[in-house]
N, C-alpha and C. Protein backbone atom coordinates (compact mmCIF):
# COMPACT_ATOMS: atom_id res chain seq x y z
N UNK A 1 13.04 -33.76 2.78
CA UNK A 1 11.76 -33.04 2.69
C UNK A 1 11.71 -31.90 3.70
N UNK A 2 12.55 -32.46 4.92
CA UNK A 2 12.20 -31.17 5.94
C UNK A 2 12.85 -29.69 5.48
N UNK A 3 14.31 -29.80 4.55
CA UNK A 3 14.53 -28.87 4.46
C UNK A 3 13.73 -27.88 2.92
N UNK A 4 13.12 -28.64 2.29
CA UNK A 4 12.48 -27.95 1.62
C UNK A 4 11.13 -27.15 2.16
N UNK A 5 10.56 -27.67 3.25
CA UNK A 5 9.29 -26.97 3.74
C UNK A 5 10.48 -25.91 4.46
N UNK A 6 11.26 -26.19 5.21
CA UNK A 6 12.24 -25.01 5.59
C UNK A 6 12.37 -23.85 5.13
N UNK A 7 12.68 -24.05 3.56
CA UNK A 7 12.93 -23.12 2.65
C UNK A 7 11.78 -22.26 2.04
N UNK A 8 10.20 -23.10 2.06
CA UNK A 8 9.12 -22.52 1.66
C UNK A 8 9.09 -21.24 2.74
N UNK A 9 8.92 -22.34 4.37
CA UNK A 9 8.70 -21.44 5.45
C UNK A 9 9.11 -19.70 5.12
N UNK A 10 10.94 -20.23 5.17
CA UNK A 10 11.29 -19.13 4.87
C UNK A 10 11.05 -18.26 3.77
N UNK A 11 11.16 -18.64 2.60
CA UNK A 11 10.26 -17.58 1.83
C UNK A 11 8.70 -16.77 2.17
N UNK A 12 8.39 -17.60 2.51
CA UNK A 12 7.15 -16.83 2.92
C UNK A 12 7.81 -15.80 3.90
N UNK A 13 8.18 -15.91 5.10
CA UNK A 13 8.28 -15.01 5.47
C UNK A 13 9.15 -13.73 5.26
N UNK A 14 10.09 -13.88 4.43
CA UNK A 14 11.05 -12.87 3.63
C UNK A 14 9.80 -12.59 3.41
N UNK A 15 8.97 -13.26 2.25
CA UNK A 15 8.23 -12.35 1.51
C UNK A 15 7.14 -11.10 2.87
N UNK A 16 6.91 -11.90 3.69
CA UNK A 16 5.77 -11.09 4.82
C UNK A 16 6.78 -9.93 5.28
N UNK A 17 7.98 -10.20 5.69
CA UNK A 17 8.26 -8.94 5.87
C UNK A 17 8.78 -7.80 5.09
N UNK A 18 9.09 -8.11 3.73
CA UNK A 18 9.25 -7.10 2.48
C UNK A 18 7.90 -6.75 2.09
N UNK A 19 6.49 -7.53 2.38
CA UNK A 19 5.78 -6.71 2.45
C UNK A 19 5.17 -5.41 3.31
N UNK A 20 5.83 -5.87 4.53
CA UNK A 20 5.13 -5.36 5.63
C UNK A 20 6.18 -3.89 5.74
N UNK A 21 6.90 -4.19 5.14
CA UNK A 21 8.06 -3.50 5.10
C UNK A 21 7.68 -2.29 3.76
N UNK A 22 6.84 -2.69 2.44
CA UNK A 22 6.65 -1.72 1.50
C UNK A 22 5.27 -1.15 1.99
N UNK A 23 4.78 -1.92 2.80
CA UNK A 23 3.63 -1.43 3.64
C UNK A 23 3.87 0.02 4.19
N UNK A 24 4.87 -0.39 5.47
CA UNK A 24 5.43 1.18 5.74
C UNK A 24 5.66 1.75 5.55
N UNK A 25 6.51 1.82 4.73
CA UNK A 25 7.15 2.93 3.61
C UNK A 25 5.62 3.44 2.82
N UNK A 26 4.61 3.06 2.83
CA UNK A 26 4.02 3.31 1.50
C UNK A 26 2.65 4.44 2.82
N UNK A 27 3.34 3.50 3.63
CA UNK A 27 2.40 4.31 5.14
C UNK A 27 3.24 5.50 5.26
N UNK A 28 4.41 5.79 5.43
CA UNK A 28 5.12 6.67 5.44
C UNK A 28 5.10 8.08 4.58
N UNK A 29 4.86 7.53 3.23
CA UNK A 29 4.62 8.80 1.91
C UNK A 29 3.53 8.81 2.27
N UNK A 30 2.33 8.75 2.62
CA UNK A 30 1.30 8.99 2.40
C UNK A 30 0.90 10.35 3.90
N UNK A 31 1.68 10.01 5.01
CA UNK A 31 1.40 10.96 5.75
C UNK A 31 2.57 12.12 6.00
């Protein structure tokens, strides 16, 4: 079990920083 919450963990945060990441970029074109 532990390594599946592991794996959630980590997805989530891939996902937080590919957002945070199209964030910038999207901060970037805009100025």
């Amino acid at each position: 079990t532990a390594t599946k919450v592991r794996a959630i963990i980590k997805g989530f945060v891939k996902t937080d920083v590919e957002n945070d990441l199209i964030f910038f970029s999207s901060q970037l074109v805009e100025h």
